[in-house]
PDB file of N, CA and C in Angstrom:
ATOM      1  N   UNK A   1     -11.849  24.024  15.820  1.00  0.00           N
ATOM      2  CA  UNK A   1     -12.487  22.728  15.687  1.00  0.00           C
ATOM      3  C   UNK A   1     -12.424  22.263  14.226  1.00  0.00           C
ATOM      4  N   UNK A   2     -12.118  20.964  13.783  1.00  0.00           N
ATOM      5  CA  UNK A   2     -12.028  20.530  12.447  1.00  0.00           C
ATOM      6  C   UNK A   2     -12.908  20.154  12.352  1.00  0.00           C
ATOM      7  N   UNK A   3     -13.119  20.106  10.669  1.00  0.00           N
ATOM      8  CA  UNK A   3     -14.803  19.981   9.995  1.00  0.00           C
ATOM      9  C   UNK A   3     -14.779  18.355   9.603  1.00  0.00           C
ATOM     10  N   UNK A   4     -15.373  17.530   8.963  1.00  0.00           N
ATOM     11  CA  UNK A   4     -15.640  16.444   8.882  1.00  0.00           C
ATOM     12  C   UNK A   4     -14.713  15.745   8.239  1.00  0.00           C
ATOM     13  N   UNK A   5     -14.668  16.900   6.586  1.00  0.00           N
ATOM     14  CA  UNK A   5     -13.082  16.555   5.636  1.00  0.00           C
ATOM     15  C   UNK A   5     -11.784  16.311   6.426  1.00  0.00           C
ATOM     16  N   UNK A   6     -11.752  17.681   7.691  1.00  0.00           N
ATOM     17  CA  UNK A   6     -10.628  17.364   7.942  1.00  0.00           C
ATOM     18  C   UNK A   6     -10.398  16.089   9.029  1.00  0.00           C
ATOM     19  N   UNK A   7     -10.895  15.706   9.503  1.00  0.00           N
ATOM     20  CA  UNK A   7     -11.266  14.709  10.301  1.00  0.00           C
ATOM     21  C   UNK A   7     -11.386  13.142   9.866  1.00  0.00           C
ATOM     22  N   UNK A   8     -11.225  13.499   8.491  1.00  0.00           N
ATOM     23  CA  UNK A   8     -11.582  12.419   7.401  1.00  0.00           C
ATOM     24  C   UNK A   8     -10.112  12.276   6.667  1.00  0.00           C
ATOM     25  N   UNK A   9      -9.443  13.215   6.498  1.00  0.00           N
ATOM     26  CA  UNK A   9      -8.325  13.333   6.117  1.00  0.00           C
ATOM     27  C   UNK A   9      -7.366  12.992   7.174  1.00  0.00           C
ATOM     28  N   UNK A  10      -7.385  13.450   8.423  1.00  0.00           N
ATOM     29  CA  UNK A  10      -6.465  13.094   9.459  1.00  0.00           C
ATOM     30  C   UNK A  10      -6.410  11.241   9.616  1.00  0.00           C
ATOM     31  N   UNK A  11      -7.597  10.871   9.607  1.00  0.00           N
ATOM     32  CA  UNK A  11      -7.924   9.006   9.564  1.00  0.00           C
ATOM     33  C   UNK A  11      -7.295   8.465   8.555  1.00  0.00           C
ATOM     34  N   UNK A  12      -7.162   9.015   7.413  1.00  0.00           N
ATOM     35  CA  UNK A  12      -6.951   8.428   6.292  1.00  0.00           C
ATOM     36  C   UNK A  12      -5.255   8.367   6.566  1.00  0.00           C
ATOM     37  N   UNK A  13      -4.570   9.540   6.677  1.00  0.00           N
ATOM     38  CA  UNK A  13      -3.524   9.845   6.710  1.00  0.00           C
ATOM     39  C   UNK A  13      -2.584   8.810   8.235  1.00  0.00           C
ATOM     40  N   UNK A  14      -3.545   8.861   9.120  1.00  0.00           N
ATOM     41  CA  UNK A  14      -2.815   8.034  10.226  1.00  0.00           C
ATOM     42  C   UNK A  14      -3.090   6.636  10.015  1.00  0.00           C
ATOM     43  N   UNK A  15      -4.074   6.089   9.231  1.00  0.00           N
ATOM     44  CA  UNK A  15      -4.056   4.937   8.699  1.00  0.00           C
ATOM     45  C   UNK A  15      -3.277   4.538   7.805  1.00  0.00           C
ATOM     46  N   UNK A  16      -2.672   5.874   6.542  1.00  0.00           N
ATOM     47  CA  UNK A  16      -1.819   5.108   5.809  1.00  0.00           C
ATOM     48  C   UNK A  16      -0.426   4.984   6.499  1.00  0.00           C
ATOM     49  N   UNK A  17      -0.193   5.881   7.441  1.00  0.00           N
ATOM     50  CA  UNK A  17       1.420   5.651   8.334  1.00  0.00           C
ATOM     51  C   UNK A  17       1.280   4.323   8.886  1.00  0.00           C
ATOM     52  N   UNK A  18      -0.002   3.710   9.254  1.00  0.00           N
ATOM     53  CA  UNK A  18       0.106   2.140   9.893  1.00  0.00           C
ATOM     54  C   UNK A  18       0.388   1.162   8.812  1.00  0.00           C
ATOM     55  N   UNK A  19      -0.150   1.692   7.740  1.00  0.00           N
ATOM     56  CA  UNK A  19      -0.109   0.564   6.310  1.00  0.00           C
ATOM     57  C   UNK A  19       1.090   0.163   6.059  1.00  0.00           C
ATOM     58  N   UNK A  20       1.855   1.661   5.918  1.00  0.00           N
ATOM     59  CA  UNK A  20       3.131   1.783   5.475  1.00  0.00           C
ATOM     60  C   UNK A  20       3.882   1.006   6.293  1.00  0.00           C
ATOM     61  N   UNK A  21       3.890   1.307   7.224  1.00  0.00           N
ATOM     62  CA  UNK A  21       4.675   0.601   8.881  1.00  0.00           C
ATOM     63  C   UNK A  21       4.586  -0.619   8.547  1.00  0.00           C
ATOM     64  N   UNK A  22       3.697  -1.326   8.568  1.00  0.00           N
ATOM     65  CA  UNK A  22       3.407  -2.844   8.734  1.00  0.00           C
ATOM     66  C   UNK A  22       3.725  -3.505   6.847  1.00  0.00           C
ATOM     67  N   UNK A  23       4.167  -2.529   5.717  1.00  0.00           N
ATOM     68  CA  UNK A  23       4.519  -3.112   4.744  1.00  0.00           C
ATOM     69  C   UNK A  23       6.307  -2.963   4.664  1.00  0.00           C
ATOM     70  N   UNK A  24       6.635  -2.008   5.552  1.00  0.00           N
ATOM     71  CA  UNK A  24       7.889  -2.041   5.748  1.00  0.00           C
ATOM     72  C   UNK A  24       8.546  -2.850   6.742  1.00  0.00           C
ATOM     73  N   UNK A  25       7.909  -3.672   6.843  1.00  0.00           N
ATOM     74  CA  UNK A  25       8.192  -4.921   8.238  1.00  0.00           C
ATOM     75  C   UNK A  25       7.612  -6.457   7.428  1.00  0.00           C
ATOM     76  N   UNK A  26       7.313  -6.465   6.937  1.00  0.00           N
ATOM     77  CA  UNK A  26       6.472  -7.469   6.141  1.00  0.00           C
ATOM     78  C   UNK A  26       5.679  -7.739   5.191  1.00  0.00           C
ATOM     79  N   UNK A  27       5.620  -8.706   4.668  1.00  0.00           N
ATOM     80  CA  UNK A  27       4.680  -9.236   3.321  1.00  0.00           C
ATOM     81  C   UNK A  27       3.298  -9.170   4.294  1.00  0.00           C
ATOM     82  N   UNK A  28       2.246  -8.597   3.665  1.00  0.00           N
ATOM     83  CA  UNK A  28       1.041  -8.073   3.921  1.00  0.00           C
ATOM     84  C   UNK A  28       0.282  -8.763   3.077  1.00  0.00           C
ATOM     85  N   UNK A  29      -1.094  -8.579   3.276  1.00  0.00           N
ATOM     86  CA  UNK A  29      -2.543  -9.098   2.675  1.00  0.00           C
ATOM     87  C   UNK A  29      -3.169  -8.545   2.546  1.00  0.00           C
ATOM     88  N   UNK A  30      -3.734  -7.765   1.647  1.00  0.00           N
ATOM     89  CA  UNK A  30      -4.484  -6.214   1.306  1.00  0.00           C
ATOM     90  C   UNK A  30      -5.718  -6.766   0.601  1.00  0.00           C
ATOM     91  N   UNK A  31      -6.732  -6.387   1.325  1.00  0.00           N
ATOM     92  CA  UNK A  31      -8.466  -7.064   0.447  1.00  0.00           C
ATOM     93  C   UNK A  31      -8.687  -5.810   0.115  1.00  0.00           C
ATOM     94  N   UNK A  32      -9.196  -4.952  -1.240  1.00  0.00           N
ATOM     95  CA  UNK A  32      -9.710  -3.714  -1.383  1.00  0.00           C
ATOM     96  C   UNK A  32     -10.298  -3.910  -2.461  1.00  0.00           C
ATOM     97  N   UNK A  33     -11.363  -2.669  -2.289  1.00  0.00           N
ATOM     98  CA  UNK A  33     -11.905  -2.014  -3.872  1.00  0.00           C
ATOM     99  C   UNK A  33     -11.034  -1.435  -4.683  1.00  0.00           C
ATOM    100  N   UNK A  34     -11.081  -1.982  -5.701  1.00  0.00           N
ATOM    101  CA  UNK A  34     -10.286  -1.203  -7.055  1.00  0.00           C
ATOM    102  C   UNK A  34     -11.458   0.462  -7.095  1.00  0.00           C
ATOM    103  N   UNK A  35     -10.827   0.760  -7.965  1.00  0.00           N
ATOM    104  CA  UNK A  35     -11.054   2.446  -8.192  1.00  0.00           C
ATOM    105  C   UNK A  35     -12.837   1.703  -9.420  1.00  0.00           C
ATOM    106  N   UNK A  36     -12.586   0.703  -9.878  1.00  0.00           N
ATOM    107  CA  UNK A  36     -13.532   0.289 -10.604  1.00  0.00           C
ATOM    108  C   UNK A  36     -14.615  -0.364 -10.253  1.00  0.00           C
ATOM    109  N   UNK A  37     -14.413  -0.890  -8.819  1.00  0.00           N
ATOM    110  CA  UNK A  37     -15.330  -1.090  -8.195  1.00  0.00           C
ATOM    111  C   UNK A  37     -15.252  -3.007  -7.828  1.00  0.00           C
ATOM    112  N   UNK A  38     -14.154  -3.282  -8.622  1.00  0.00           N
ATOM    113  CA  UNK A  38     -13.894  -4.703  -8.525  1.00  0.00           C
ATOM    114  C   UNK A  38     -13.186  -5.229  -7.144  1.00  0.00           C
ATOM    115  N   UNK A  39     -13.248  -5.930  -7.022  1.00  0.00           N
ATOM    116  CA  UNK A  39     -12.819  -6.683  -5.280  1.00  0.00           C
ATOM    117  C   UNK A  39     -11.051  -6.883  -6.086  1.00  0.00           C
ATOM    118  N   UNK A  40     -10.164  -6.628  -5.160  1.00  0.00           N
ATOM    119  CA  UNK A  40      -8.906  -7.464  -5.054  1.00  0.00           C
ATOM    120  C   UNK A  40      -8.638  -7.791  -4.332  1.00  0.00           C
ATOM    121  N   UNK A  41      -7.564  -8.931  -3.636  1.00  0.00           N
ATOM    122  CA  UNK A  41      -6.939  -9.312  -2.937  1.00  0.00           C
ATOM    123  C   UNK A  41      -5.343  -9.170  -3.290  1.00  0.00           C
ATOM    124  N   UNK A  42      -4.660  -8.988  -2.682  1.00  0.00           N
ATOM    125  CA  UNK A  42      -2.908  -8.568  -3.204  1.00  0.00           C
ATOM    126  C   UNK A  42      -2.154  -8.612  -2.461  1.00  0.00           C
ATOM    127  N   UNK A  43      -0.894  -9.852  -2.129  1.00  0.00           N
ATOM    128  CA  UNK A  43      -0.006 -10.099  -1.184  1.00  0.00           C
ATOM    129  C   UNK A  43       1.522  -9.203  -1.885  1.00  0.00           C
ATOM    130  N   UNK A  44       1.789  -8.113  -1.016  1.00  0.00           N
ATOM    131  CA  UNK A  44       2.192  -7.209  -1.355  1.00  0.00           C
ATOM    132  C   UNK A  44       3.115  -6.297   0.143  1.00  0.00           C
ATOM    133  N   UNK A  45       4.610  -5.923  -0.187  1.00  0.00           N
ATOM    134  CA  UNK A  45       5.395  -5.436   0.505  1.00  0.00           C
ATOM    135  C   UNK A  45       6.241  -4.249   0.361  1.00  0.00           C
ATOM    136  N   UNK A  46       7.035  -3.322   1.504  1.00  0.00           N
ATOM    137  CA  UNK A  46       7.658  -2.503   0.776  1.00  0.00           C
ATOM    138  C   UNK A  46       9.023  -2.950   1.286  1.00  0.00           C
ATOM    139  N   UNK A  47       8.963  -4.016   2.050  1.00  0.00           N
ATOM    140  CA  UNK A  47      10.147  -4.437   3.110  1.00  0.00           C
ATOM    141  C   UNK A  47      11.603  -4.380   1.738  1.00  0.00           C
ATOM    142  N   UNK A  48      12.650  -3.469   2.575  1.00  0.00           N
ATOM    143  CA  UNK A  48      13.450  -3.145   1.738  1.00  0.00           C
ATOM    144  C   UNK A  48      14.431  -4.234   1.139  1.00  0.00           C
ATOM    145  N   UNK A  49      14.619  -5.491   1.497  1.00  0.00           N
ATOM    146  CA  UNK A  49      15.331  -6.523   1.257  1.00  0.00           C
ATOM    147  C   UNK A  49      14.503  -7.319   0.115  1.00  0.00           C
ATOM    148  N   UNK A  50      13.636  -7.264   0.452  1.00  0.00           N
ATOM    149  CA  UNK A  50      12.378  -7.926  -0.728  1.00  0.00           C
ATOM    150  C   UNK A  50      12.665  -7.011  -1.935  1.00  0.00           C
ATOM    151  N   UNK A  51      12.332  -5.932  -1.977  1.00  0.00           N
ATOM    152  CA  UNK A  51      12.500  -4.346  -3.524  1.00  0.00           C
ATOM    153  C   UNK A  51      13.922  -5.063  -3.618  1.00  0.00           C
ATOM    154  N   UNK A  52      15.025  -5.206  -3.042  1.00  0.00           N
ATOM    155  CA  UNK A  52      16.473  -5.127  -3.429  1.00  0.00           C
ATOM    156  C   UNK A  52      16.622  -6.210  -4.533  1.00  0.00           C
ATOM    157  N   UNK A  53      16.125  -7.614  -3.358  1.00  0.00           N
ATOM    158  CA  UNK A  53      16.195  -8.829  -4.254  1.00  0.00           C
ATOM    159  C   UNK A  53      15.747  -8.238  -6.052  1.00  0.00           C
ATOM    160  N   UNK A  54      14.708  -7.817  -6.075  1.00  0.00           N
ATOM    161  CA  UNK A  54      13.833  -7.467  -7.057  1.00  0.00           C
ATOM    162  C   UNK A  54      14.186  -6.597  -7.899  1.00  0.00           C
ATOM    163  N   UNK A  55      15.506  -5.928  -7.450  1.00  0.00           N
ATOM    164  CA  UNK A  55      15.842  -4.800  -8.125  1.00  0.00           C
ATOM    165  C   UNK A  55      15.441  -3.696  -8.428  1.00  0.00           C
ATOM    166  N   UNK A  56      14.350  -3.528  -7.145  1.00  0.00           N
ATOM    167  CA  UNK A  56      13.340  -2.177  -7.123  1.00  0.00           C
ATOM    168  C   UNK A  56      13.874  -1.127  -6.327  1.00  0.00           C
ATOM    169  N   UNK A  57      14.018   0.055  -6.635  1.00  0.00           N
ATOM    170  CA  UNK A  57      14.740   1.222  -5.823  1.00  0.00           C
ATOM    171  C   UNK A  57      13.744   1.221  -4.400  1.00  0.00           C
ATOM    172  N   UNK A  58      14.275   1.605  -3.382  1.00  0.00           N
ATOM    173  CA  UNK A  58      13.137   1.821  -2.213  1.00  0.00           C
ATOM    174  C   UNK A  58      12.080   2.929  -2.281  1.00  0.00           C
ATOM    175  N   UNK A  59      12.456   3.548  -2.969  1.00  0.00           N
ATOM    176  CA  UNK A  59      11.922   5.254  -2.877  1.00  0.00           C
ATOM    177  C   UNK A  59      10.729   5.093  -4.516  1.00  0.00           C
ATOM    178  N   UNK A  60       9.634   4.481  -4.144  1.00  0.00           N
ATOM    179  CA  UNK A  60       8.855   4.411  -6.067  1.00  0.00           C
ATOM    180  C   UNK A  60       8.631   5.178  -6.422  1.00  0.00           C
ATOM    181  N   UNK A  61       8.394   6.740  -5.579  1.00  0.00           N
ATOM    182  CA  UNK A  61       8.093   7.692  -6.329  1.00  0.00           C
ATOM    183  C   UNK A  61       9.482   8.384  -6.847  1.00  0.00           C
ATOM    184  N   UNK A  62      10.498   8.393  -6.130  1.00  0.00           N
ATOM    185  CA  UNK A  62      11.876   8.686  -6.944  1.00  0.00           C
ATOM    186  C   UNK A  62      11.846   8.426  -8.403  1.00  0.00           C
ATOM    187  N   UNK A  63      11.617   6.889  -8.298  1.00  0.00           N
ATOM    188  CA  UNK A  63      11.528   5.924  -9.738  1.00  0.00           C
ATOM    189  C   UNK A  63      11.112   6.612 -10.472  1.00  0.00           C
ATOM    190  N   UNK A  64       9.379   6.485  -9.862  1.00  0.00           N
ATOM    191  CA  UNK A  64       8.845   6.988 -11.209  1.00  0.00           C
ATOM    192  C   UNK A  64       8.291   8.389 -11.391  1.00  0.00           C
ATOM    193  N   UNK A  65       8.626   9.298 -10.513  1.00  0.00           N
ATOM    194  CA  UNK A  65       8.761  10.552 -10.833  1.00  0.00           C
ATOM    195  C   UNK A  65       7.166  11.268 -10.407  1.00  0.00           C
ATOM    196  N   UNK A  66       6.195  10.280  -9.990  1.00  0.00           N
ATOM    197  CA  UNK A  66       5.179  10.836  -9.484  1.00  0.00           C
ATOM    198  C   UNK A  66       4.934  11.025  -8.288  1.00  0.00           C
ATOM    199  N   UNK A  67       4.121  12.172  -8.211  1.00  0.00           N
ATOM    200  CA  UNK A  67       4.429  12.765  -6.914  1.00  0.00           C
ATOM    201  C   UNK A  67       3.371  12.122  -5.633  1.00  0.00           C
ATOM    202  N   UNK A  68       3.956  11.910  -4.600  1.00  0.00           N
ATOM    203  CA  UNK A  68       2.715  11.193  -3.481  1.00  0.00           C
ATOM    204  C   UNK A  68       1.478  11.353  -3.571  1.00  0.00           C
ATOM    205  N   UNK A  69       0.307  10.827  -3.502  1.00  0.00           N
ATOM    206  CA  UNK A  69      -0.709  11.209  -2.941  1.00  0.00           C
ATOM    207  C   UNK A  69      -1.139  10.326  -1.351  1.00  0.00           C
ATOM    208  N   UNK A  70      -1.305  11.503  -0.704  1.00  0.00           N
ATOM    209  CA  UNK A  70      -1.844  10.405   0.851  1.00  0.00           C
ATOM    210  C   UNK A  70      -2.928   9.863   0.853  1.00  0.00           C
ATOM    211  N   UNK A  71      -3.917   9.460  -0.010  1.00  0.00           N
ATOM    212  CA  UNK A  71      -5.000   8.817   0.307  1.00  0.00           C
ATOM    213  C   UNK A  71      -4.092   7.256  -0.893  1.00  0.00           C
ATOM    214  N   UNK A  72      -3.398   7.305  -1.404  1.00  0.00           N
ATOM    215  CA  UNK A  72      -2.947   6.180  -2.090  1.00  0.00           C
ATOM    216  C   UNK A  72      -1.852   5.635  -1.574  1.00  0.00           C
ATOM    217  N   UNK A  73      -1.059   4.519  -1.479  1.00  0.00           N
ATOM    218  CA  UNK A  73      -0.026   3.358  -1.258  1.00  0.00           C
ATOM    219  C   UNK A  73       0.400   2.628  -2.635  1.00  0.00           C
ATOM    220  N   UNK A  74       1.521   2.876  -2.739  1.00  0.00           N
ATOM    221  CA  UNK A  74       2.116   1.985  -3.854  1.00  0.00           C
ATOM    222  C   UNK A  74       2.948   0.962  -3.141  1.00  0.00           C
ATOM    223  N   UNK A  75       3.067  -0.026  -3.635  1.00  0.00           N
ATOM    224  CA  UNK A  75       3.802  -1.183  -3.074  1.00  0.00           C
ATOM    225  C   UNK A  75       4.139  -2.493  -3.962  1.00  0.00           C
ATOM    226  N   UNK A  76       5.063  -3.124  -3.595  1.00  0.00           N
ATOM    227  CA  UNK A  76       5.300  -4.411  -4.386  1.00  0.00           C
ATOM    228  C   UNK A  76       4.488  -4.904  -4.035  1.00  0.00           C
ATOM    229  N   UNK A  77       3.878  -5.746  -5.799  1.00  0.00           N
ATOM    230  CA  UNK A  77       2.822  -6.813  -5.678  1.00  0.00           C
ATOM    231  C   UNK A  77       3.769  -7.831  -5.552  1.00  0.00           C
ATOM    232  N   UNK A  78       3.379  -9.052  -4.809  1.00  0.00           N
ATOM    233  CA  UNK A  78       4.487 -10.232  -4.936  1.00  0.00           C
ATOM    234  C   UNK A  78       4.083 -10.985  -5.605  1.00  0.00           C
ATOM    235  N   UNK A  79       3.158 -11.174  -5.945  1.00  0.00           N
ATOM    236  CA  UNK A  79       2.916 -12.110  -7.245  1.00  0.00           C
ATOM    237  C   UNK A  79       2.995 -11.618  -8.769  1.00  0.00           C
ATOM    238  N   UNK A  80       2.720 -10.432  -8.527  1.00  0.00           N
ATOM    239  CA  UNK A  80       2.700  -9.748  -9.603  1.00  0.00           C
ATOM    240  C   UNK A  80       3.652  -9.439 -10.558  1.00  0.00           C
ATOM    241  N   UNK A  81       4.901  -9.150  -9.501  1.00  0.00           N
ATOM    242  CA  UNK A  81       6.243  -8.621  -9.427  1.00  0.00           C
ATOM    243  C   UNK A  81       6.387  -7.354 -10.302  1.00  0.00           C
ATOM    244  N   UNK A  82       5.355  -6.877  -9.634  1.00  0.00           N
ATOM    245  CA  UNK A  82       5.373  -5.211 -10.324  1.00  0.00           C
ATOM    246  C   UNK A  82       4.366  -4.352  -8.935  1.00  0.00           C
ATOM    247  N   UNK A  83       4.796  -2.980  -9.370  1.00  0.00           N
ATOM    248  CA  UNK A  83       4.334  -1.736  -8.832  1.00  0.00           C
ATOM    249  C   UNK A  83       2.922  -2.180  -8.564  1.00  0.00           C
ATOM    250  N   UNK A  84       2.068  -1.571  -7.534  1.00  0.00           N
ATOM    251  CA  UNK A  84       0.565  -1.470  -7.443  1.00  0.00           C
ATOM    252  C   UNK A  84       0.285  -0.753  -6.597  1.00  0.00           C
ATOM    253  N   UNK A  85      -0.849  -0.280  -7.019  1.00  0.00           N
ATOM    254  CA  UNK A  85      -1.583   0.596  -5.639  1.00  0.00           C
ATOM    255  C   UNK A  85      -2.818   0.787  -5.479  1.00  0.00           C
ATOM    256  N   UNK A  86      -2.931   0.931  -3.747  1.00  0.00           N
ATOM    257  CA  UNK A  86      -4.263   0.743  -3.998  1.00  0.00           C
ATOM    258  C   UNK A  86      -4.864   2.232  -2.752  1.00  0.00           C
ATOM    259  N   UNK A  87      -6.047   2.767  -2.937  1.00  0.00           N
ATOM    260  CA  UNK A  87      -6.161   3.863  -1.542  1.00  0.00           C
ATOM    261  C   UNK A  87      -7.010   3.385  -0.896  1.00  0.00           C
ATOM    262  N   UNK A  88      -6.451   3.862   0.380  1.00  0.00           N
ATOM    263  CA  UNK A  88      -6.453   3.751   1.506  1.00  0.00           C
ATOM    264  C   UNK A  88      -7.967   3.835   2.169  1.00  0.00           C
ATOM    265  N   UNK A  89      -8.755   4.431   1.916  1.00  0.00           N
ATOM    266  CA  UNK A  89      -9.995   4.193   2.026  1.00  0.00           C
ATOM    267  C   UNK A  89     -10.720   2.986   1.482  1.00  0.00           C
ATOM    268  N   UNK A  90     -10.058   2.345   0.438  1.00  0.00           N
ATOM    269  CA  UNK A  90     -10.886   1.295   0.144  1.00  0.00           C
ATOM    270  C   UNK A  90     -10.539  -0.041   0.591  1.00  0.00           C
ATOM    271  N   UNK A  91      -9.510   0.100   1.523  1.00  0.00           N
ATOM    272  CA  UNK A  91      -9.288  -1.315   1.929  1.00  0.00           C
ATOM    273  C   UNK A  91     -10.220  -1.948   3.311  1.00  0.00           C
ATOM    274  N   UNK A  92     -10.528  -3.107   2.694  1.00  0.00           N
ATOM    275  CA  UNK A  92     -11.585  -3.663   3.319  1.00  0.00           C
ATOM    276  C   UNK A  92     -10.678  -4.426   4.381  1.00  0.00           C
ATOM    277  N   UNK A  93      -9.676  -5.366   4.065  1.00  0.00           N
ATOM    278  CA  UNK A  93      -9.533  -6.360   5.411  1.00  0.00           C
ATOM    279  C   UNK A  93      -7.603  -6.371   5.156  1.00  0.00           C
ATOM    280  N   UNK A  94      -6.911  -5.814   6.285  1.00  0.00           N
ATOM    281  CA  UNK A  94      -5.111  -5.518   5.891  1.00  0.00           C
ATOM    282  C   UNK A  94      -4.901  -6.706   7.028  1.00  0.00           C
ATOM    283  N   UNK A  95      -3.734  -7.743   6.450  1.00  0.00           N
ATOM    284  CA  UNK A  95      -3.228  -8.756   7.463  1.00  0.00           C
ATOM    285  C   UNK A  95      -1.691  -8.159   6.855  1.00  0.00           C
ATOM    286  N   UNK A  96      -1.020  -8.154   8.059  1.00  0.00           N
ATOM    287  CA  UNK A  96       0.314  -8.081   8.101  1.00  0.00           C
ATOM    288  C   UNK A  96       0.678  -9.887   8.446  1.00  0.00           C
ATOM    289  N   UNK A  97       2.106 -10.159   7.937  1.00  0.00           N
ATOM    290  CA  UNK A  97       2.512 -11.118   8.227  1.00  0.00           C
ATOM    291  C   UNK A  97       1.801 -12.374   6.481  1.00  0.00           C
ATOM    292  N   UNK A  98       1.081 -12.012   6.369  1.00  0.00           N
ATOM    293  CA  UNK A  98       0.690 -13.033   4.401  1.00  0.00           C
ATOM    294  C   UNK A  98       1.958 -13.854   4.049  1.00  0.00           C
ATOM    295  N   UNK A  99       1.706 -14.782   3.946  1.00  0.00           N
ATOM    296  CA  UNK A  99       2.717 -15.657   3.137  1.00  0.00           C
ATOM    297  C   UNK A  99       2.219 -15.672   1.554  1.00  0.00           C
ATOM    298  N   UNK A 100       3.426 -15.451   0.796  1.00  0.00           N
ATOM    299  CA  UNK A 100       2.829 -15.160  -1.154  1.00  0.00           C
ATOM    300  C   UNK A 100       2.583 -16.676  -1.946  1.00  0.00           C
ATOM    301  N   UNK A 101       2.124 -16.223  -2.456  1.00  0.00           N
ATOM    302  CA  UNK A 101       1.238 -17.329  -3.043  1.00  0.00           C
ATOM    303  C   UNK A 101       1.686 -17.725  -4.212  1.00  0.00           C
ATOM    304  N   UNK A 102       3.298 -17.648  -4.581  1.00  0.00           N
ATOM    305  CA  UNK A 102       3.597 -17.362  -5.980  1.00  0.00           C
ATOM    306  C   UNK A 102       4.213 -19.164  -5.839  1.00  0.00           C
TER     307      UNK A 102
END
């Protein structure tokens, strides 16, 4: 029988395979807590034609040499036009399909 962590970890982990899924199909809408406690909002993708345009390798941790963590998501900001991330526990409201606001 798994204990609460692990039970907590399994959610987190099958939630970020949906995140991922639905940023590799589309520009997304991510409402979350920053690590600081501040609200963001961030129209943001990993869809591989979008990184290309952009000249972003598909693979970010290749890039940048750090190693995964599963409670975190890195992804193109589209307005930003840089790297971001945010974990997975703190996202308050995920729309797949966002049109960018740039």
């Amino acid at each position: 029988m798994m204990n609460r962590e692990e039970e907590l970890q399994l959610q987190i982990s099958s939630q970020r395979k949906e995140y991922v899924k639905m940023l590799k199909e589309s520009i997304c809408v991510v409402d979350f807590t920053k690590v600081n406690g501040d609200f963001r909002k961030m129209t943001c993708t990993l869809e591989p034609n979008i990184l290309e345009e952009n000249l972003q390798v598909v693979d970010y941790y290749n890039k940048t040499g750090k190693k995964p963590n599963d409670n975190v998501i890195a992804t193109w900001d589209i307005n930003a036009k840089g790297w971001r991330s945010f974990r997975v526990d703190s996202v308050i409201d995920f729309v797949k399909g966002g049109v960018p606001s740039g």
